[in-house]
PDB file of N, CA and C in Angstrom:
ATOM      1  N   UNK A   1       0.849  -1.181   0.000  1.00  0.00           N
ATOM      2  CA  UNK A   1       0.000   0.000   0.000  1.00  0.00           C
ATOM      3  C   UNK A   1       0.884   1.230   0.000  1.00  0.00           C
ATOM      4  N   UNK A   2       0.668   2.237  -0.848  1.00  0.00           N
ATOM      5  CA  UNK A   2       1.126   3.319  -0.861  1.00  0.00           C
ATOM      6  C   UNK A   2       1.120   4.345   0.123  1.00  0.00           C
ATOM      7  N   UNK A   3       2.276   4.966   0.866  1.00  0.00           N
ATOM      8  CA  UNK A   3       2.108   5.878   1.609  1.00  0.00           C
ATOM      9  C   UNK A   3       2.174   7.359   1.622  1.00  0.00           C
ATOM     10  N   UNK A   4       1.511   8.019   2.232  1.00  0.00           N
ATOM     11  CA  UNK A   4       2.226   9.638   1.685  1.00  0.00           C
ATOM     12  C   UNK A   4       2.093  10.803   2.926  1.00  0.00           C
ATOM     13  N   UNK A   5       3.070  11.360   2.545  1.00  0.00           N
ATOM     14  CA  UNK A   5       3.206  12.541   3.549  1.00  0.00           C
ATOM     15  C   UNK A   5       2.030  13.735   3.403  1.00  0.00           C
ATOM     16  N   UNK A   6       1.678  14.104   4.675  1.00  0.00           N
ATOM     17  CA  UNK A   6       0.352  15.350   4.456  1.00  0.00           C
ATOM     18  C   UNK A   6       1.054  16.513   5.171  1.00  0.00           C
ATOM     19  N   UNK A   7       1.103  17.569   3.906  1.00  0.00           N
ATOM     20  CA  UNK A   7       1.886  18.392   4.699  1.00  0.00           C
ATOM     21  C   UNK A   7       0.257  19.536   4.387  1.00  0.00           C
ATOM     22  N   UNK A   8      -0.010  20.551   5.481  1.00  0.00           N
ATOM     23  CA  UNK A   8      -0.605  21.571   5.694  1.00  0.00           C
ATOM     24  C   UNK A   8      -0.299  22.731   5.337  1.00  0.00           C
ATOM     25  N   UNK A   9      -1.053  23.403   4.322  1.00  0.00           N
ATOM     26  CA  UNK A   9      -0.247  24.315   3.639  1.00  0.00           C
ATOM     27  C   UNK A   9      -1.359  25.368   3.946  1.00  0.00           C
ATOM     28  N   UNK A  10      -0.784  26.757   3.381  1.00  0.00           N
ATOM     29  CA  UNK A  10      -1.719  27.538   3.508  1.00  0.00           C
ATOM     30  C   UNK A  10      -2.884  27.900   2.126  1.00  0.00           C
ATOM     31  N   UNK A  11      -2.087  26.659   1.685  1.00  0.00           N
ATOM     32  CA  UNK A  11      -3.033  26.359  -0.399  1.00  0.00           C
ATOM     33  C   UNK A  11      -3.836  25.424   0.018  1.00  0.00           C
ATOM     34  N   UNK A  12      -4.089  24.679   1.589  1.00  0.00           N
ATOM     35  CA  UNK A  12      -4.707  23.702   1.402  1.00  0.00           C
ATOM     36  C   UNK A  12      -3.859  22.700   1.825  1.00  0.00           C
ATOM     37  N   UNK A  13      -4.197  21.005   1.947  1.00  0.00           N
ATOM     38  CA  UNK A  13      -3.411  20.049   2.237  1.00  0.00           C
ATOM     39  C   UNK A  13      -3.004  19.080   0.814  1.00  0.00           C
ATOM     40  N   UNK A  14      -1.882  18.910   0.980  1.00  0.00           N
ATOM     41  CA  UNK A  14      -1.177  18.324   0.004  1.00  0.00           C
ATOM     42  C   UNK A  14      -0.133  17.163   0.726  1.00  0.00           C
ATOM     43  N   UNK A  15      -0.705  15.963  -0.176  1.00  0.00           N
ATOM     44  CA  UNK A  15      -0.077  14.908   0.076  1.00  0.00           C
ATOM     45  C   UNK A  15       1.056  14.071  -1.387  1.00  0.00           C
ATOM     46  N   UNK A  16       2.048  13.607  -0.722  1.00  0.00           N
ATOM     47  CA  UNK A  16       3.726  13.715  -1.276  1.00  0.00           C
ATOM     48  C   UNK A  16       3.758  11.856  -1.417  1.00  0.00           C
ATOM     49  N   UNK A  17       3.411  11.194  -2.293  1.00  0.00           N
ATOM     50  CA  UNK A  17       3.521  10.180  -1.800  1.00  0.00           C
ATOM     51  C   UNK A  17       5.243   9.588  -1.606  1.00  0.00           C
ATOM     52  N   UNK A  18       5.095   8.530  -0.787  1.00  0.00           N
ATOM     53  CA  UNK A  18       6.206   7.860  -0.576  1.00  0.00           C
ATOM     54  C   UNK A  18       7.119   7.282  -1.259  1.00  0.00           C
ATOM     55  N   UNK A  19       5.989   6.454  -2.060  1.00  0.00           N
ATOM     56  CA  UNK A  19       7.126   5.523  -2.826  1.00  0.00           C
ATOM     57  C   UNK A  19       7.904   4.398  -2.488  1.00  0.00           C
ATOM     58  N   UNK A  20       9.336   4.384  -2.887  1.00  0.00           N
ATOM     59  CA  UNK A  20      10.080   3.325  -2.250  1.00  0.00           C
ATOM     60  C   UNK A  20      11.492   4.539  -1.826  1.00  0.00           C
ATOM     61  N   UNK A  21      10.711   5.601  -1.283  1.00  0.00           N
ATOM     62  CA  UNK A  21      11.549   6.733  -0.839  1.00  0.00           C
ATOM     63  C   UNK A  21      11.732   8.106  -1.242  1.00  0.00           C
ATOM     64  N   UNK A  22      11.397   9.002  -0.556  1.00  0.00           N
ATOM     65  CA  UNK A  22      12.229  10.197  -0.429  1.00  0.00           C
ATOM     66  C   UNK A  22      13.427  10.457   0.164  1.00  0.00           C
ATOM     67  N   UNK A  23      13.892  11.514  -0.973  1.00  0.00           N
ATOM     68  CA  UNK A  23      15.022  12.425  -0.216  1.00  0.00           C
ATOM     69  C   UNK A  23      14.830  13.709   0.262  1.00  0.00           C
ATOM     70  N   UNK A  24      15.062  14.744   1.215  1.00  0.00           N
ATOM     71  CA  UNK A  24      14.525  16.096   1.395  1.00  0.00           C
ATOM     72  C   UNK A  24      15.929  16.922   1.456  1.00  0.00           C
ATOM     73  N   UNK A  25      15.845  17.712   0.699  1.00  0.00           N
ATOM     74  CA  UNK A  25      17.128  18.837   0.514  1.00  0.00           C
ATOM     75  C   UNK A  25      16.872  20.169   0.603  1.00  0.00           C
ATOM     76  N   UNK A  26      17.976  20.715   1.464  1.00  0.00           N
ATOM     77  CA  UNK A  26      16.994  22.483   1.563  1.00  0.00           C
ATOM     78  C   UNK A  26      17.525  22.920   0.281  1.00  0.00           C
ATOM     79  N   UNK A  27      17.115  23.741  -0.591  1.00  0.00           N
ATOM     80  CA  UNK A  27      17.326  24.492  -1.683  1.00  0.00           C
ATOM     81  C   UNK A  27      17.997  26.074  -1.053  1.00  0.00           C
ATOM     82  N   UNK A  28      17.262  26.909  -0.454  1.00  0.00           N
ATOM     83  CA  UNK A  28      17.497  28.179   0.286  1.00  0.00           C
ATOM     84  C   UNK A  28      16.381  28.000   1.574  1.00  0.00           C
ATOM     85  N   UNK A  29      16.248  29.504   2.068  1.00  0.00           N
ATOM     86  CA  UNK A  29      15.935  29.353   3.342  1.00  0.00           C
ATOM     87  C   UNK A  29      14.259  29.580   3.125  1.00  0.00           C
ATOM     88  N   UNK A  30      13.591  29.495   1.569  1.00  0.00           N
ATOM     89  CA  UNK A  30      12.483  29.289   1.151  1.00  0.00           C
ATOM     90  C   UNK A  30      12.456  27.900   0.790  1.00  0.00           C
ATOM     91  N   UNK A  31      12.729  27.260   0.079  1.00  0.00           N
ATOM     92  CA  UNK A  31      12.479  26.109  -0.543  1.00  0.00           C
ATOM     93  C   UNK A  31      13.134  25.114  -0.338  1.00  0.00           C
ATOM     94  N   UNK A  32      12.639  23.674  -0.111  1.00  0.00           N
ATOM     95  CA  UNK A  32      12.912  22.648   0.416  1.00  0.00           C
ATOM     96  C   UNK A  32      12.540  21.812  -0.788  1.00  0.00           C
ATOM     97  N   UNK A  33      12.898  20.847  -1.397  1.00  0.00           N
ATOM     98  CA  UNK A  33      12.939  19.825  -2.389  1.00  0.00           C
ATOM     99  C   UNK A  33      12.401  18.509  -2.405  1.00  0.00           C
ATOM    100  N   UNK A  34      11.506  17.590  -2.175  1.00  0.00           N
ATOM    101  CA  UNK A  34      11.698  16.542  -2.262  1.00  0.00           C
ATOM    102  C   UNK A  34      11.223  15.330  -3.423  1.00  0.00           C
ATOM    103  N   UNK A  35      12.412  14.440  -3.129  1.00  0.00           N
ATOM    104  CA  UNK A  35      12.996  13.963  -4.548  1.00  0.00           C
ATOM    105  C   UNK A  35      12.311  12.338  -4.561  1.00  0.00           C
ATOM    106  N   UNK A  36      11.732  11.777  -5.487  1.00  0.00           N
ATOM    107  CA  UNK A  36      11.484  10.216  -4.860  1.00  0.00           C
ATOM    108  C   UNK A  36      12.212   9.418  -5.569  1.00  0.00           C
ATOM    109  N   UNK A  37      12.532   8.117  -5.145  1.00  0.00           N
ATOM    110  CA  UNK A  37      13.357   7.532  -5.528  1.00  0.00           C
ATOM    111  C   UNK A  37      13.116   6.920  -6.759  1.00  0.00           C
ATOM    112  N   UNK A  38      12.172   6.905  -6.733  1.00  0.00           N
ATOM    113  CA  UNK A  38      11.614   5.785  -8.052  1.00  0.00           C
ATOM    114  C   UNK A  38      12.091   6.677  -9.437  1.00  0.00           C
ATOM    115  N   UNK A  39      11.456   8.424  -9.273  1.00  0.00           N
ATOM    116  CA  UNK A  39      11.548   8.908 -10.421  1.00  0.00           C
ATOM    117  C   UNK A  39      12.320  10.288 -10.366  1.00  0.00           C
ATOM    118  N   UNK A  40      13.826  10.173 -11.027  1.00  0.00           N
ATOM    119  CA  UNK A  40      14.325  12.003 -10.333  1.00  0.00           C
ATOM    120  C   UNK A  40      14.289  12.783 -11.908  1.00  0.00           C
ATOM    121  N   UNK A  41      13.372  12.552 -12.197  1.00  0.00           N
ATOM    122  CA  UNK A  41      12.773  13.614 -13.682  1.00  0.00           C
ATOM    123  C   UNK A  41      12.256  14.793 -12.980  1.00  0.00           C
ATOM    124  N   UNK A  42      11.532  14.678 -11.383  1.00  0.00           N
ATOM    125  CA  UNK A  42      10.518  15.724 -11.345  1.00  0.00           C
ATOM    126  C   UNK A  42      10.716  15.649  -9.588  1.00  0.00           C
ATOM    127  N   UNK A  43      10.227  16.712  -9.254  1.00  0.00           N
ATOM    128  CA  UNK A  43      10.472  16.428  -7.369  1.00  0.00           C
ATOM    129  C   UNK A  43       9.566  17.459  -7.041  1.00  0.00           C
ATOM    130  N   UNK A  44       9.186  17.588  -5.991  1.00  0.00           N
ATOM    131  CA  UNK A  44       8.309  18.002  -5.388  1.00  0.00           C
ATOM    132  C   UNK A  44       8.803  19.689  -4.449  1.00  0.00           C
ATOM    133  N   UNK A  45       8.471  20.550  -4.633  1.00  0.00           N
ATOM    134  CA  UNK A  45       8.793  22.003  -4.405  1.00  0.00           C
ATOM    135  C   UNK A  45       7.524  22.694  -3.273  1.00  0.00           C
ATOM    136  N   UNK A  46       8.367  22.404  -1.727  1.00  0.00           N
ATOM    137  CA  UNK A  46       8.058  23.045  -0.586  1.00  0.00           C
ATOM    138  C   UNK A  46       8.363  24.430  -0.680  1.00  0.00           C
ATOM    139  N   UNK A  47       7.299  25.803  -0.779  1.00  0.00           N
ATOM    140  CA  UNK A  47       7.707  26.579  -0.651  1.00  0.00           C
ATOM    141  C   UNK A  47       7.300  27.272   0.600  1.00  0.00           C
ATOM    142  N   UNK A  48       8.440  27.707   1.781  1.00  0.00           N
ATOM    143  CA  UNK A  48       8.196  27.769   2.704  1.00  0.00           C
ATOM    144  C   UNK A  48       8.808  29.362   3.430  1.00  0.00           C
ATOM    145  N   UNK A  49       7.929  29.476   4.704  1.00  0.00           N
ATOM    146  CA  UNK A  49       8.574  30.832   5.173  1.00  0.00           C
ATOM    147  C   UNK A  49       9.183  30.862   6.595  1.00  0.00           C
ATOM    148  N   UNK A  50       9.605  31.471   7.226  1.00  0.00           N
ATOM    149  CA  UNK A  50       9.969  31.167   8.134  1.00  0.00           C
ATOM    150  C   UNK A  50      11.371  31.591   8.489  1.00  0.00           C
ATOM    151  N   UNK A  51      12.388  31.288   7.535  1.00  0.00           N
ATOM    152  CA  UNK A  51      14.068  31.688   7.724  1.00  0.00           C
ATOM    153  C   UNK A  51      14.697  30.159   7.795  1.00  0.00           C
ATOM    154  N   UNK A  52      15.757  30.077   8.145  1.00  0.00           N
ATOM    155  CA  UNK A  52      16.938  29.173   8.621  1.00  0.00           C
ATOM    156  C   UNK A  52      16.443  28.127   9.558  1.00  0.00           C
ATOM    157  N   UNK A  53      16.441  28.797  10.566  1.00  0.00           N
ATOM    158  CA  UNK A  53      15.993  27.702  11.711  1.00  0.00           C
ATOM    159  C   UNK A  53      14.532  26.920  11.419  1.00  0.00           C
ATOM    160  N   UNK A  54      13.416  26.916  10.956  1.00  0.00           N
ATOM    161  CA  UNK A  54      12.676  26.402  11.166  1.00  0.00           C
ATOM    162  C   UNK A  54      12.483  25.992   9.555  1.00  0.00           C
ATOM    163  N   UNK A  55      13.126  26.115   8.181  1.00  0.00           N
ATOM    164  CA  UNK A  55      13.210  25.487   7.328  1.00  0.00           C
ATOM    165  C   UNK A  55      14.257  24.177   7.771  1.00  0.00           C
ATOM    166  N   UNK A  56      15.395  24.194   8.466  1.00  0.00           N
ATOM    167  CA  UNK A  56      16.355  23.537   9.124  1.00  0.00           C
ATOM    168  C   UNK A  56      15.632  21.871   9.638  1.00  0.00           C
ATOM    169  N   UNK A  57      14.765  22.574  10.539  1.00  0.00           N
ATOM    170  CA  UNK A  57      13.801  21.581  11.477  1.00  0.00           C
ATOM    171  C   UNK A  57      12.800  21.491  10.670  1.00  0.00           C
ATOM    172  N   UNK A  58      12.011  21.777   9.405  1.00  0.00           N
ATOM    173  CA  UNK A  58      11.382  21.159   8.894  1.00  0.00           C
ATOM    174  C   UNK A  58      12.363  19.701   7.925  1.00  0.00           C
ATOM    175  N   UNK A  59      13.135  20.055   7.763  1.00  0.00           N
ATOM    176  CA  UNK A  59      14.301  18.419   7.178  1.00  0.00           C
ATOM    177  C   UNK A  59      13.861  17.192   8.045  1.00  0.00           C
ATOM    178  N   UNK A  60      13.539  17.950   9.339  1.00  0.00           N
ATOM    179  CA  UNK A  60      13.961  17.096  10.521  1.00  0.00           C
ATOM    180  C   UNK A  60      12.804  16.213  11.186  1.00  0.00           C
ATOM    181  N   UNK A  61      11.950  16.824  10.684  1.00  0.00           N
ATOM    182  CA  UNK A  61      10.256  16.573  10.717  1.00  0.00           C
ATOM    183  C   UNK A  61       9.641  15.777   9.472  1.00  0.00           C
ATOM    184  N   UNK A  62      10.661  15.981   8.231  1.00  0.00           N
ATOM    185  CA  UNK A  62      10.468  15.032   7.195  1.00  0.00           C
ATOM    186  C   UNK A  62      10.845  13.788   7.554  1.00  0.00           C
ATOM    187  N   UNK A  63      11.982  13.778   7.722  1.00  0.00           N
ATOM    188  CA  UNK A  63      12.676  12.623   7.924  1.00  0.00           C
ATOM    189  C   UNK A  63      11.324  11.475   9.107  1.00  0.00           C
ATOM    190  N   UNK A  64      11.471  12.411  10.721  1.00  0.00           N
ATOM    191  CA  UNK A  64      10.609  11.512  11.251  1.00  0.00           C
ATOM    192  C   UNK A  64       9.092  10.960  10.978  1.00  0.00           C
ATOM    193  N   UNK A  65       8.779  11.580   9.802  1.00  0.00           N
ATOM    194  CA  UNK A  65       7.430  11.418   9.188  1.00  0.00           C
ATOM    195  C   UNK A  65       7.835  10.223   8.367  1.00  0.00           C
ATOM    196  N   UNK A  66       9.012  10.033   7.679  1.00  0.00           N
ATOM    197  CA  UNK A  66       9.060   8.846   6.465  1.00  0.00           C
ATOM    198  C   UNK A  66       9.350   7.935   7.660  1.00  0.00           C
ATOM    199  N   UNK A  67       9.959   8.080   8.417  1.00  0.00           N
ATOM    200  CA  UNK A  67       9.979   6.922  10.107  1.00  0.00           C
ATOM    201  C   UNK A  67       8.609   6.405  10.407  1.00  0.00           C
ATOM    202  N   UNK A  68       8.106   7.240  10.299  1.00  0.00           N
ATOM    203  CA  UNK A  68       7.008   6.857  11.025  1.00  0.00           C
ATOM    204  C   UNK A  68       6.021   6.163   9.947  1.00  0.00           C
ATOM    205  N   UNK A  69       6.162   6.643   8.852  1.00  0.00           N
ATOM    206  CA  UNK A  69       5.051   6.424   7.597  1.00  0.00           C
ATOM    207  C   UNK A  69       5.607   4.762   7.353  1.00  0.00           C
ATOM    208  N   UNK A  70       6.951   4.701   6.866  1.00  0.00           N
ATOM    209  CA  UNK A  70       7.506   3.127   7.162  1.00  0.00           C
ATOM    210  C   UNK A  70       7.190   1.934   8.056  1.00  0.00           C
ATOM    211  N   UNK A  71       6.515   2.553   9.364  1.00  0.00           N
ATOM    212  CA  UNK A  71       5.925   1.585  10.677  1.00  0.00           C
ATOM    213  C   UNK A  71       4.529   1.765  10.912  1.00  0.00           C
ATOM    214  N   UNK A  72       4.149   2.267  10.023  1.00  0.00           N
ATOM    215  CA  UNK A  72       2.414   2.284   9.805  1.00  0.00           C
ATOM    216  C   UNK A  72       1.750   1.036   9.275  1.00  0.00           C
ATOM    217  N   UNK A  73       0.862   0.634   9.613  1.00  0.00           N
ATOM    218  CA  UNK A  73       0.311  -0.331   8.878  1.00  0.00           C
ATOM    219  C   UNK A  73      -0.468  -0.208   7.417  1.00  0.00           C
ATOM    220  N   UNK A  74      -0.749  -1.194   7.029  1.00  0.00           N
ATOM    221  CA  UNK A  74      -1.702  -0.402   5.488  1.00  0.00           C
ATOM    222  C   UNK A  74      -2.653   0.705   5.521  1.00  0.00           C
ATOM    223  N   UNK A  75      -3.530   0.388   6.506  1.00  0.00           N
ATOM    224  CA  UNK A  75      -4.834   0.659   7.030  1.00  0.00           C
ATOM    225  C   UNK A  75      -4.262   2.655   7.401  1.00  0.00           C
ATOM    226  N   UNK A  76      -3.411   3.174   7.745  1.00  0.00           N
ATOM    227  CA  UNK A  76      -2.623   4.518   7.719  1.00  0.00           C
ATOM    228  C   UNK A  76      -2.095   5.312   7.073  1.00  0.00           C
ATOM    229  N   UNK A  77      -2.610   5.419   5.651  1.00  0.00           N
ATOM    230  CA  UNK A  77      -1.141   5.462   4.672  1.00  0.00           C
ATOM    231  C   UNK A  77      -0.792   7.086   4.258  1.00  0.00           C
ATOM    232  N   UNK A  78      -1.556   8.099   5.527  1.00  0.00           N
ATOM    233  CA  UNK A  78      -1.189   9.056   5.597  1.00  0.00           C
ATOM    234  C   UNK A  78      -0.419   9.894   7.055  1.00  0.00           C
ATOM    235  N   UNK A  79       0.915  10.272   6.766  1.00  0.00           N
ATOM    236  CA  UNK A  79       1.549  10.818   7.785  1.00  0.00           C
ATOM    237  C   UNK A  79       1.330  11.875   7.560  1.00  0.00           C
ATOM    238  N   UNK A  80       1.029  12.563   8.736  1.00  0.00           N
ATOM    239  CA  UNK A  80       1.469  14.155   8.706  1.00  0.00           C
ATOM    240  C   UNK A  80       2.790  15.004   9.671  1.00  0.00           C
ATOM    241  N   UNK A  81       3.081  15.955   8.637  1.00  0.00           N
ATOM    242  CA  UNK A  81       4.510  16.364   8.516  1.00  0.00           C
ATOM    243  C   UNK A  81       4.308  17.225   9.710  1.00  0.00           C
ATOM    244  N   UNK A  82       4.554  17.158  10.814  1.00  0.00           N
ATOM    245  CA  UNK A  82       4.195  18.734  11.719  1.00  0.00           C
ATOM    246  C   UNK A  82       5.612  19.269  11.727  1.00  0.00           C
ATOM    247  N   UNK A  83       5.033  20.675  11.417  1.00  0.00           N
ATOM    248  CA  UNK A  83       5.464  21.910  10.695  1.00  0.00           C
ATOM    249  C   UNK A  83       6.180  22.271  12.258  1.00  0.00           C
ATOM    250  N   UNK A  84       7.257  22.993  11.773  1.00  0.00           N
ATOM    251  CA  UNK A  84       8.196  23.541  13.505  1.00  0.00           C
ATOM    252  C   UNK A  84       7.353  25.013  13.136  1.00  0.00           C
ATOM    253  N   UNK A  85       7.686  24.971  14.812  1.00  0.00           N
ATOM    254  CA  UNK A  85       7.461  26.623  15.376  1.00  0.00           C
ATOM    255  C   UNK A  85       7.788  27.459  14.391  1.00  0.00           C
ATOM    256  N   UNK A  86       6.947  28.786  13.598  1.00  0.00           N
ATOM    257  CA  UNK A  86       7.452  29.385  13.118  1.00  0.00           C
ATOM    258  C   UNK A  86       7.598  29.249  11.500  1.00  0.00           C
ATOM    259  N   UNK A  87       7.592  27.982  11.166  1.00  0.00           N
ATOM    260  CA  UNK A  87       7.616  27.609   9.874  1.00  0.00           C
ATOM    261  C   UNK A  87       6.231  27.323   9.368  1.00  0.00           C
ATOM    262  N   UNK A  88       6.105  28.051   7.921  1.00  0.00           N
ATOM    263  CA  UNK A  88       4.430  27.771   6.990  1.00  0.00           C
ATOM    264  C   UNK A  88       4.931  27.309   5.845  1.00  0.00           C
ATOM    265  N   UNK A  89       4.186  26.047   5.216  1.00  0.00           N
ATOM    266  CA  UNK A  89       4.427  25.718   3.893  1.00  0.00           C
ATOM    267  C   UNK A  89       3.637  26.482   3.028  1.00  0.00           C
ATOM    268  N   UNK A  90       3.489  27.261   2.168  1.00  0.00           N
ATOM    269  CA  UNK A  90       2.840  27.844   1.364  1.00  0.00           C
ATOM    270  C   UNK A  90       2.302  27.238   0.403  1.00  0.00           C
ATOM    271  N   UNK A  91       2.842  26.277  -0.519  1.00  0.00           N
ATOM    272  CA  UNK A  91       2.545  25.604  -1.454  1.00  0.00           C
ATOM    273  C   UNK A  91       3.654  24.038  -1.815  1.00  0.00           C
ATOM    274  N   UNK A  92       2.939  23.405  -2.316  1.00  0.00           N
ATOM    275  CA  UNK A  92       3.890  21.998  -2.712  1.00  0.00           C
ATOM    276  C   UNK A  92       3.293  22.100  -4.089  1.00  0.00           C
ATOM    277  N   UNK A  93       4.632  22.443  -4.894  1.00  0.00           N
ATOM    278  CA  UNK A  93       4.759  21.850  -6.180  1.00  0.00           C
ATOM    279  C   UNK A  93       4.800  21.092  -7.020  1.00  0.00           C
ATOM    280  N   UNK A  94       4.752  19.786  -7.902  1.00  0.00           N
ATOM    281  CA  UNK A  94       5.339  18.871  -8.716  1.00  0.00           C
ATOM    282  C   UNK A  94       6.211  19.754  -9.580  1.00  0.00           C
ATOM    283  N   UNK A  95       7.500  19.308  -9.984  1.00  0.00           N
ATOM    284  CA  UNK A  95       7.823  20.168 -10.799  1.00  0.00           C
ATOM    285  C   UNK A  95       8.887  19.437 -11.528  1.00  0.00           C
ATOM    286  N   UNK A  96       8.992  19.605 -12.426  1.00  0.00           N
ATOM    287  CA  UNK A  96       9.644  18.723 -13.485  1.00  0.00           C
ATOM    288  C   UNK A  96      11.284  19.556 -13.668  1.00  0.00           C
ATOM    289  N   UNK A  97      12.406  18.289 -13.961  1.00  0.00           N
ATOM    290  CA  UNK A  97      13.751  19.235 -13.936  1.00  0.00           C
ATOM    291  C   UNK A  97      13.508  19.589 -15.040  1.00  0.00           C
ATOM    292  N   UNK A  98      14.682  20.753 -15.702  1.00  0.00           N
ATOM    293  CA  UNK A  98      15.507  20.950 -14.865  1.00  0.00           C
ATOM    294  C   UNK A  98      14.854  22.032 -13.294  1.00  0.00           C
TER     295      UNK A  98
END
């Protein structure tokens, strides 16, 4: 069963599916990246506000979300990403390289 991340945006909720993996990379202290393993033609574009520190700890909140999304059973197949103090996702992109 497919899993996916629910991140809370201020566009609304948007879900990232899993796959057989993400990667999450900060781009700048707006935008955060994430890449899935299956397909790196296109990745997914967190655009976020906040600054340094709480784009920082959103990496960190990805990560324990694919933890957690991994030890879910079928019947769950949505995690949600909680957002650090201070940090808003504005929008999640699909976006094709380059």
């Amino acid at each position: 069963m497919q899993k996916y991340l629910k991140f809370n945006t201020t566009a609304g909720v948007h879900n990232v599916p899993v796959g057989n993996g993400l990667y999450a990379e900060k781009i700048s202290d707006t935008e955060t990246r994430l890449y899935n393993a299956d397909a790196f033609l296109y990745h997914y574009a967190l655009t976020t506000s906040g600054g340094t520190a709480p784009t920082d700890e959103l990496l960190t909140s990805i990560r324990t979300a694919l933890i957690q999304a991994s030890a879910t059973t079928w019947q769950n197949p949505d995690v949600e990403v909680s957002l650090p103090a201070g940090a808003v996702v504005a929008s999640v992109a699909l976006t094709v390289f380059p």
